[in-house]
C-alpha atoms as a PDB file:
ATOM      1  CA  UNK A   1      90.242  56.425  65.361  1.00  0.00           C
ATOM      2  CA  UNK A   2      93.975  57.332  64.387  1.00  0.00           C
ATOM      3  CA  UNK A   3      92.501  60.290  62.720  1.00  0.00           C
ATOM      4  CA  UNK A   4      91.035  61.845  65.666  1.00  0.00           C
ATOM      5  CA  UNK A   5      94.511  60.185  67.550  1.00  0.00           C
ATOM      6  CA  UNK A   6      96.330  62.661  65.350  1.00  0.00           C
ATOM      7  CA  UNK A   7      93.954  65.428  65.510  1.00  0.00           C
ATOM      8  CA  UNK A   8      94.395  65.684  69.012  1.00  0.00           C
ATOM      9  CA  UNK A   9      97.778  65.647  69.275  1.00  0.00           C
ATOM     10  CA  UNK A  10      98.397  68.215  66.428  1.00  0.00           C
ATOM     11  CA  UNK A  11      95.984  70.624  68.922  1.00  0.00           C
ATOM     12  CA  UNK A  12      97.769  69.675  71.680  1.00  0.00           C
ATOM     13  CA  UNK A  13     101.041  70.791  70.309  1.00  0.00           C
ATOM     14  CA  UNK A  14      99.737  73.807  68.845  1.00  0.00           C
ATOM     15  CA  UNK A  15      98.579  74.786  72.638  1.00  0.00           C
ATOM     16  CA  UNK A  16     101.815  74.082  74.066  1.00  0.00           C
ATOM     17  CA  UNK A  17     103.562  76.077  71.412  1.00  0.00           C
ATOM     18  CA  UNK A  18     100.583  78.748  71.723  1.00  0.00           C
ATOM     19  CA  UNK A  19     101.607  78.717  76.114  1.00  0.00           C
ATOM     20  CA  UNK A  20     105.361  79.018  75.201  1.00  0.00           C
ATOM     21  CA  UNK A  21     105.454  81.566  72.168  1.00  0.00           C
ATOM     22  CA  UNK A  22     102.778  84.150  72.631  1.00  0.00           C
ATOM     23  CA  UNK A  23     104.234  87.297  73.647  1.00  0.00           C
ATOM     24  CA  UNK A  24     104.192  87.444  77.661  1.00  0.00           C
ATOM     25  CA  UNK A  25     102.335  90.474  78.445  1.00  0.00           C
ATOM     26  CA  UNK A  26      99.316  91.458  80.850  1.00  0.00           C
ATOM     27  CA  UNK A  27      96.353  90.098  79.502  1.00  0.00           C
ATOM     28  CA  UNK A  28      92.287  91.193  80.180  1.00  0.00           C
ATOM     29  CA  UNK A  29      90.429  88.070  81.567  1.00  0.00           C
ATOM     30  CA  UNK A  30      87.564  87.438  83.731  1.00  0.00           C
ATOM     31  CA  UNK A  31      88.029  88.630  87.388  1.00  0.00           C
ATOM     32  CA  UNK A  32      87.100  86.858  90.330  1.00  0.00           C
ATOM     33  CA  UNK A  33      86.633  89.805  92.174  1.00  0.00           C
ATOM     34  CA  UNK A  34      84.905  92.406  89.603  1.00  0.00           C
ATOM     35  CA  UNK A  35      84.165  91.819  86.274  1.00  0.00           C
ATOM     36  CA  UNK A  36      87.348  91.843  83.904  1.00  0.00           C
ATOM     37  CA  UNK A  37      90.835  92.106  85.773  1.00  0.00           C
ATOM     38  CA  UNK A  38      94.343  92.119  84.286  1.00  0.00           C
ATOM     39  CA  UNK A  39      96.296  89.290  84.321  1.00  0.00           C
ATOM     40  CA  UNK A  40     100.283  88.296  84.287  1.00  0.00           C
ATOM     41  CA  UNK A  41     101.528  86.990  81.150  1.00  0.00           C
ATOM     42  CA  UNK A  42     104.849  86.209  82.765  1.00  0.00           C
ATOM     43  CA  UNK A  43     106.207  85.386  86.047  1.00  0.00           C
ATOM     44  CA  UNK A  44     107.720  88.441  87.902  1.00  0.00           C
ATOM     45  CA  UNK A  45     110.204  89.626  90.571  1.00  0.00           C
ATOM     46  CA  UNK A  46     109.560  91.470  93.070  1.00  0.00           C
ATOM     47  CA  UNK A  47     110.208  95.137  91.800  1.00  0.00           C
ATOM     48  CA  UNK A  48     110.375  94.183  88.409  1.00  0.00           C
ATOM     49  CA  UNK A  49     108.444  96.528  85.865  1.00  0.00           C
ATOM     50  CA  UNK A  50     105.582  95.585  84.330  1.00  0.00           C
ATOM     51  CA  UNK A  51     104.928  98.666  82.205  1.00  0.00           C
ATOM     52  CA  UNK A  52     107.019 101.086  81.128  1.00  0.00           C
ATOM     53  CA  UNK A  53     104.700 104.045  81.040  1.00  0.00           C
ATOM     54  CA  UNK A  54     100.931 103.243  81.966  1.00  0.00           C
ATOM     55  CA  UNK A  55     100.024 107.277  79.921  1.00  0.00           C
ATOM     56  CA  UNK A  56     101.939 106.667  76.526  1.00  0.00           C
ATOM     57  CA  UNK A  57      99.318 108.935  74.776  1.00  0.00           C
ATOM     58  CA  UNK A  58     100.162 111.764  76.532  1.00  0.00           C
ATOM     59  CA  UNK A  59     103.278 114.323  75.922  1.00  0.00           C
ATOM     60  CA  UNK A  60     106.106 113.300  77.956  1.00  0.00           C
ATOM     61  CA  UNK A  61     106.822 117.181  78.804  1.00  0.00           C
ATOM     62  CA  UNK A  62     103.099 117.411  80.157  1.00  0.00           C
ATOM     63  CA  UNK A  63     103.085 116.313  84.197  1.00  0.00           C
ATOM     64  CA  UNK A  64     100.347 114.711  86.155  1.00  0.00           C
ATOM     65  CA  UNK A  65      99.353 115.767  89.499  1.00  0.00           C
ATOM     66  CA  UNK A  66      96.325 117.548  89.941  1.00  0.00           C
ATOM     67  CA  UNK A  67      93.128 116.015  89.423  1.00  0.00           C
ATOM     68  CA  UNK A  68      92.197 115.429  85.727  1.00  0.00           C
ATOM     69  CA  UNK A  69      88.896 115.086  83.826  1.00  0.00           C
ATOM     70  CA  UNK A  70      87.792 111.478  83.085  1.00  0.00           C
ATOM     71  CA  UNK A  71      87.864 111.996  79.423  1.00  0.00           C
ATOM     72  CA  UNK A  72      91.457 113.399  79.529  1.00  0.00           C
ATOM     73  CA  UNK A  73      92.487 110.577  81.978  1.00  0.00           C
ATOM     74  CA  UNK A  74      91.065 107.861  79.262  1.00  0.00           C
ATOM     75  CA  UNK A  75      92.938 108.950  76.513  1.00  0.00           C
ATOM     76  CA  UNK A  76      96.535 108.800  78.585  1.00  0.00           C
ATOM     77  CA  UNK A  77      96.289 105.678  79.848  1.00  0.00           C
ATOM     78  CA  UNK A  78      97.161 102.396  78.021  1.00  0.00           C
ATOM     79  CA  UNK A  79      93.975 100.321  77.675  1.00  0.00           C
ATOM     80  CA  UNK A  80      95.330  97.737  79.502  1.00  0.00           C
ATOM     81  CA  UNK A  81      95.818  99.297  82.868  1.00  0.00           C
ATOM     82  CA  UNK A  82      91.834 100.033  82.517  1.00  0.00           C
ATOM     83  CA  UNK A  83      91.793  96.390  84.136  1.00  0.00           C
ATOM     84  CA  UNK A  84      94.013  96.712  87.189  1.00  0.00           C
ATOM     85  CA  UNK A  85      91.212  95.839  89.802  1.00  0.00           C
ATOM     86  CA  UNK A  86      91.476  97.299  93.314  1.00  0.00           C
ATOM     87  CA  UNK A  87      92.141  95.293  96.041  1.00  0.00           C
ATOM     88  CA  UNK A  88      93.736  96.881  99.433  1.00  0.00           C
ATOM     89  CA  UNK A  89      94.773  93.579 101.510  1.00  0.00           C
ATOM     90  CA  UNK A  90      96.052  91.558  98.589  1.00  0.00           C
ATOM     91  CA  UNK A  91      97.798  94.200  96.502  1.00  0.00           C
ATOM     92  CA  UNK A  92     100.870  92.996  94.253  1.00  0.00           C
ATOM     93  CA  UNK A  93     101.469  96.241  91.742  1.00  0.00           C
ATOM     94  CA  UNK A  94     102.086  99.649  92.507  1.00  0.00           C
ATOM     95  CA  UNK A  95     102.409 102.658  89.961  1.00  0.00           C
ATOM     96  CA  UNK A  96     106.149 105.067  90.897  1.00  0.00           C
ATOM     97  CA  UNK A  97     106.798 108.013  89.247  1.00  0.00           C
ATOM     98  CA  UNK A  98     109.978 109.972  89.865  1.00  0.00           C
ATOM     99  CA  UNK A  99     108.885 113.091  87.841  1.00  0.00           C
ATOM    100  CA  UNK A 100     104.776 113.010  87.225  1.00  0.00           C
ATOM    101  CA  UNK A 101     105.595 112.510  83.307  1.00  0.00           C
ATOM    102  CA  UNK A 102     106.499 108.391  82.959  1.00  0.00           C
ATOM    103  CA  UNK A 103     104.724 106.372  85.617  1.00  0.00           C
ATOM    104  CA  UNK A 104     105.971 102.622  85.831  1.00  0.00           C
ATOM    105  CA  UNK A 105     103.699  99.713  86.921  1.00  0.00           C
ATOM    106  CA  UNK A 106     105.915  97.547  89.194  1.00  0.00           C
ATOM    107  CA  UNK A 107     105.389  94.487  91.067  1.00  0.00           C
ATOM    108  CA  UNK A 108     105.240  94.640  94.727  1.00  0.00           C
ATOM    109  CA  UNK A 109     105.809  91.430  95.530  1.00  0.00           C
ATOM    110  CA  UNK A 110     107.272  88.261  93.273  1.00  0.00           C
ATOM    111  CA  UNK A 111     103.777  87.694  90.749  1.00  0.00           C
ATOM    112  CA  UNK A 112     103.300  84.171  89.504  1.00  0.00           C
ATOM    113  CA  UNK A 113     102.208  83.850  85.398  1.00  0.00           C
ATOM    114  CA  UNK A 114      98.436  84.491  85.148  1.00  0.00           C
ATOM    115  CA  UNK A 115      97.985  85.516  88.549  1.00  0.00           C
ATOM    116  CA  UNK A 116      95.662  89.003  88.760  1.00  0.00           C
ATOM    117  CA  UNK A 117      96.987  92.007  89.551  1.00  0.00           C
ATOM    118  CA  UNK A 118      96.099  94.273  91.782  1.00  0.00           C
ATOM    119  CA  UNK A 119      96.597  97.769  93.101  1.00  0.00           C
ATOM    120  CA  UNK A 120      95.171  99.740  96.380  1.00  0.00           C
ATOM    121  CA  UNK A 121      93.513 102.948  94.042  1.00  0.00           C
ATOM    122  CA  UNK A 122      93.083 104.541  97.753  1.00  0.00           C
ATOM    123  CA  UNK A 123      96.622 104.547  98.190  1.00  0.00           C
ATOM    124  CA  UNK A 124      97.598 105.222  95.129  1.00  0.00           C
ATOM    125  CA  UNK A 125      94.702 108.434  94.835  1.00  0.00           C
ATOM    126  CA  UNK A 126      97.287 109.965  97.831  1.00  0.00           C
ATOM    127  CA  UNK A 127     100.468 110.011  95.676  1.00  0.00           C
ATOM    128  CA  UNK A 128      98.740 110.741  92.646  1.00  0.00           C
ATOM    129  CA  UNK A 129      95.268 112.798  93.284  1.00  0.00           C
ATOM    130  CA  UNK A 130      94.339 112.215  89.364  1.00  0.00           C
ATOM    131  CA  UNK A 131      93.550 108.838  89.921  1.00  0.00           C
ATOM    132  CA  UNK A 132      90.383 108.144  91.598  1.00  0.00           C
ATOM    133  CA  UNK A 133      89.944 106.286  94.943  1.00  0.00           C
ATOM    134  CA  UNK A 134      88.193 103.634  95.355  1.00  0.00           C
ATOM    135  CA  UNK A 135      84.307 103.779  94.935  1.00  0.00           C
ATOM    136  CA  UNK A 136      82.538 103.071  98.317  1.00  0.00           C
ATOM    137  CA  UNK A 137      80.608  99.854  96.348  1.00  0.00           C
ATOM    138  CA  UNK A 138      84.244  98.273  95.367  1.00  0.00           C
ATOM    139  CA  UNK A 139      84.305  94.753  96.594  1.00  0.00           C
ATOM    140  CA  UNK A 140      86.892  94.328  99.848  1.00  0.00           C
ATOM    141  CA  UNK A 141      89.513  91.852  98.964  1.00  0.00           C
END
């Protein structure tokens, strides 16, 4: 029995140090409202950025405005932004640009760690027209 004593508490400090040392960046976990969403690593402040540039594969010098093939959108944009699920009512990111070349993901509100993000891709689609709207089958939330 004090084997299995220790056992446990050797994994339980190896998930508290795990919770406190991993890097704190979005991570991809399962959704509640479609499939895989994008989750906060951290805690944030209202307005604080999340990502610096969301289309690091891309030339800085090239801008985005007009609409953009899907293939050509896929390889700009950092995998992880893939998972930023819509959601129109309960929205807590938004994407600002100041020049169509670096576009920050910032929070819209204060974001608790591991809380989902979320962005309105219909109001997003009118600043940016290369990002797609929301399909008509996207779940309301």
């Amino acid at each position: 029995m004090e084997k299995v004593t220790r056992l446990i508490l050797l994994l339980l400090l190896i998930v508290i140090g795990m919770y406190f040392f991993l890097p704190q960046k979005p991570y991809i976990g399962r959704s509640k409202i479609q499939g895989q969403g994008l989750f906060a690593g951290k805690n944030y402040k209202k307005h604080e950025v999340i990502f610096e540039n969301i289309f690091p594969y891309k030339d800085n010098s090239t801008m985005l405005f007009n609409p953009i093939t899907k293939e050509k959108f896929d390889s700009y944009i950092l995998n992880e932004c893939h998972y930023i699920n819509h959601c129109s009512l309960n929205k807590n990111v938004d994407i600002l640009s100041d020049d169509y070349r670096v576009f920050r993901v910032i929070a819209k509100t204060d974001i608790k760690k591991n809380d989902e993000l979320f962005i309105d891709y219909n109001l997003l689609h009118k600043h940016f027209p290369f990002i797609a709207p929301a399909l008509p089958n996207y779940v309301s939330c």
